[in-house]
C-alpha atoms as a PDB file:
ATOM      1  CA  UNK A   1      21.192  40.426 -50.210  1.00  0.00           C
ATOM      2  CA  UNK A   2      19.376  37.569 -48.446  1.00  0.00           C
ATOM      3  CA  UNK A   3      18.652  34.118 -49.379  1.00  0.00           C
ATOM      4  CA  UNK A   4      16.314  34.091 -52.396  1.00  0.00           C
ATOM      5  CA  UNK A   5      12.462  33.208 -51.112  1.00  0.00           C
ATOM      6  CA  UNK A   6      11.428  30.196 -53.262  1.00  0.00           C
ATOM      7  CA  UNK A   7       7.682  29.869 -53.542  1.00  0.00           C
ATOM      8  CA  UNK A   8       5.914  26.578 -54.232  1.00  0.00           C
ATOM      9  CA  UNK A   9       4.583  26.328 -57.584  1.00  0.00           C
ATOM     10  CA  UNK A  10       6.074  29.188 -59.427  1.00  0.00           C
ATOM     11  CA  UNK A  11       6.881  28.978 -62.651  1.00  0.00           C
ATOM     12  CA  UNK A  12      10.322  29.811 -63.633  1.00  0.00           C
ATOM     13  CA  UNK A  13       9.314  33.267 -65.485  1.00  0.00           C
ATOM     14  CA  UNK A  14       8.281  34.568 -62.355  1.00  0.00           C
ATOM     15  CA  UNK A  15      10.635  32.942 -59.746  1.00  0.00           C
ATOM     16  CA  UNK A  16      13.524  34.830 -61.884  1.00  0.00           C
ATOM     17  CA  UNK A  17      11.421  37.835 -61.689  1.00  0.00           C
ATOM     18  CA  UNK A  18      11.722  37.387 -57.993  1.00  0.00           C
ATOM     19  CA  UNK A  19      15.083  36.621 -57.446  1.00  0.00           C
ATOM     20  CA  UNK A  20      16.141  39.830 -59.477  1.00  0.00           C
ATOM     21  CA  UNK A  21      18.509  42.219 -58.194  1.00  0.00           C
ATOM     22  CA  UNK A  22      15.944  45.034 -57.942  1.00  0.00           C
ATOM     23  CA  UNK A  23      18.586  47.559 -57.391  1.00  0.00           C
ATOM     24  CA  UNK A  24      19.583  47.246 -60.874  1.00  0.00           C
ATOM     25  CA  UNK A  25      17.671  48.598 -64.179  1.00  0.00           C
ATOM     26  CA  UNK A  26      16.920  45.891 -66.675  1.00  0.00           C
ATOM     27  CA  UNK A  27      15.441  43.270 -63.498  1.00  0.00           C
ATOM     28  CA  UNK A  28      13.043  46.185 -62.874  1.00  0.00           C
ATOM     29  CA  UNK A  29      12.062  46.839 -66.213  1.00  0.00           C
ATOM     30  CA  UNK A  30      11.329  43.347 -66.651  1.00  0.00           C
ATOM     31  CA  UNK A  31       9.085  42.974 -63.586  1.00  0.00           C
ATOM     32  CA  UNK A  32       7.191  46.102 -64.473  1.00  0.00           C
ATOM     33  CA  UNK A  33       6.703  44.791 -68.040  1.00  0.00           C
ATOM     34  CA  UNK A  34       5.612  41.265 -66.782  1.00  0.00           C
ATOM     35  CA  UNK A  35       2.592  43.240 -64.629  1.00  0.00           C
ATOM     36  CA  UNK A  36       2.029  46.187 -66.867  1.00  0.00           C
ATOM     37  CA  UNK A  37      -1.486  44.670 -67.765  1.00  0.00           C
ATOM     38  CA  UNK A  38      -2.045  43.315 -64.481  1.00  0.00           C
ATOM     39  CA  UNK A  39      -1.001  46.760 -63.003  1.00  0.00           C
ATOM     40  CA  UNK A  40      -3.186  48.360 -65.679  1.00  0.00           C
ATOM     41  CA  UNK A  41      -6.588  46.381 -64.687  1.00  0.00           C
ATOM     42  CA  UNK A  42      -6.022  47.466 -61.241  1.00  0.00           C
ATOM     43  CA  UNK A  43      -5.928  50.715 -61.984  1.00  0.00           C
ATOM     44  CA  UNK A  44      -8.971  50.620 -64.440  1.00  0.00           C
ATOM     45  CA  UNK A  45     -10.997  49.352 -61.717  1.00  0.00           C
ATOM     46  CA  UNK A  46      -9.939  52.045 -59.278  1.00  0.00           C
ATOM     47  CA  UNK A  47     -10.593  55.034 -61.851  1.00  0.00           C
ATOM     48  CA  UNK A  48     -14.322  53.093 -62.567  1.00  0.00           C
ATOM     49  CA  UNK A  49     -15.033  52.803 -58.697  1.00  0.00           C
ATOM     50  CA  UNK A  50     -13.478  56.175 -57.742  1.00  0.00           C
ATOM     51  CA  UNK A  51     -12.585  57.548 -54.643  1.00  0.00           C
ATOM     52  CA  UNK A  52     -14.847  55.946 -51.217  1.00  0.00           C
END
């Protein structure tokens, strides 16, 4: 693996979200959980516009 990307003004939540090993099974249940509702809006908004 790399070195980690640090992005200014992160909070620490999400910069441990991002330097997860995404190859194993608890980091990526933890980012999908931390985005569920964000993921969930997204999709909302999709479904309500449809297809263009």
């Amino acid at each position: 693996m790399g070195k980690p990307v640090k992005f200014e003004g992160v909070s620490k939540e999400l910069q441990k979200i991002l330097d997860a090993d995404m190859d194993q099974v608890a980091p990526r249940r933890r980012a999908r959980e931390a985005f569920k509702d964000i993921q969930l809006s997204l999709d909302h908004i999709l479904f309500k516009v449809g297809v263009l």
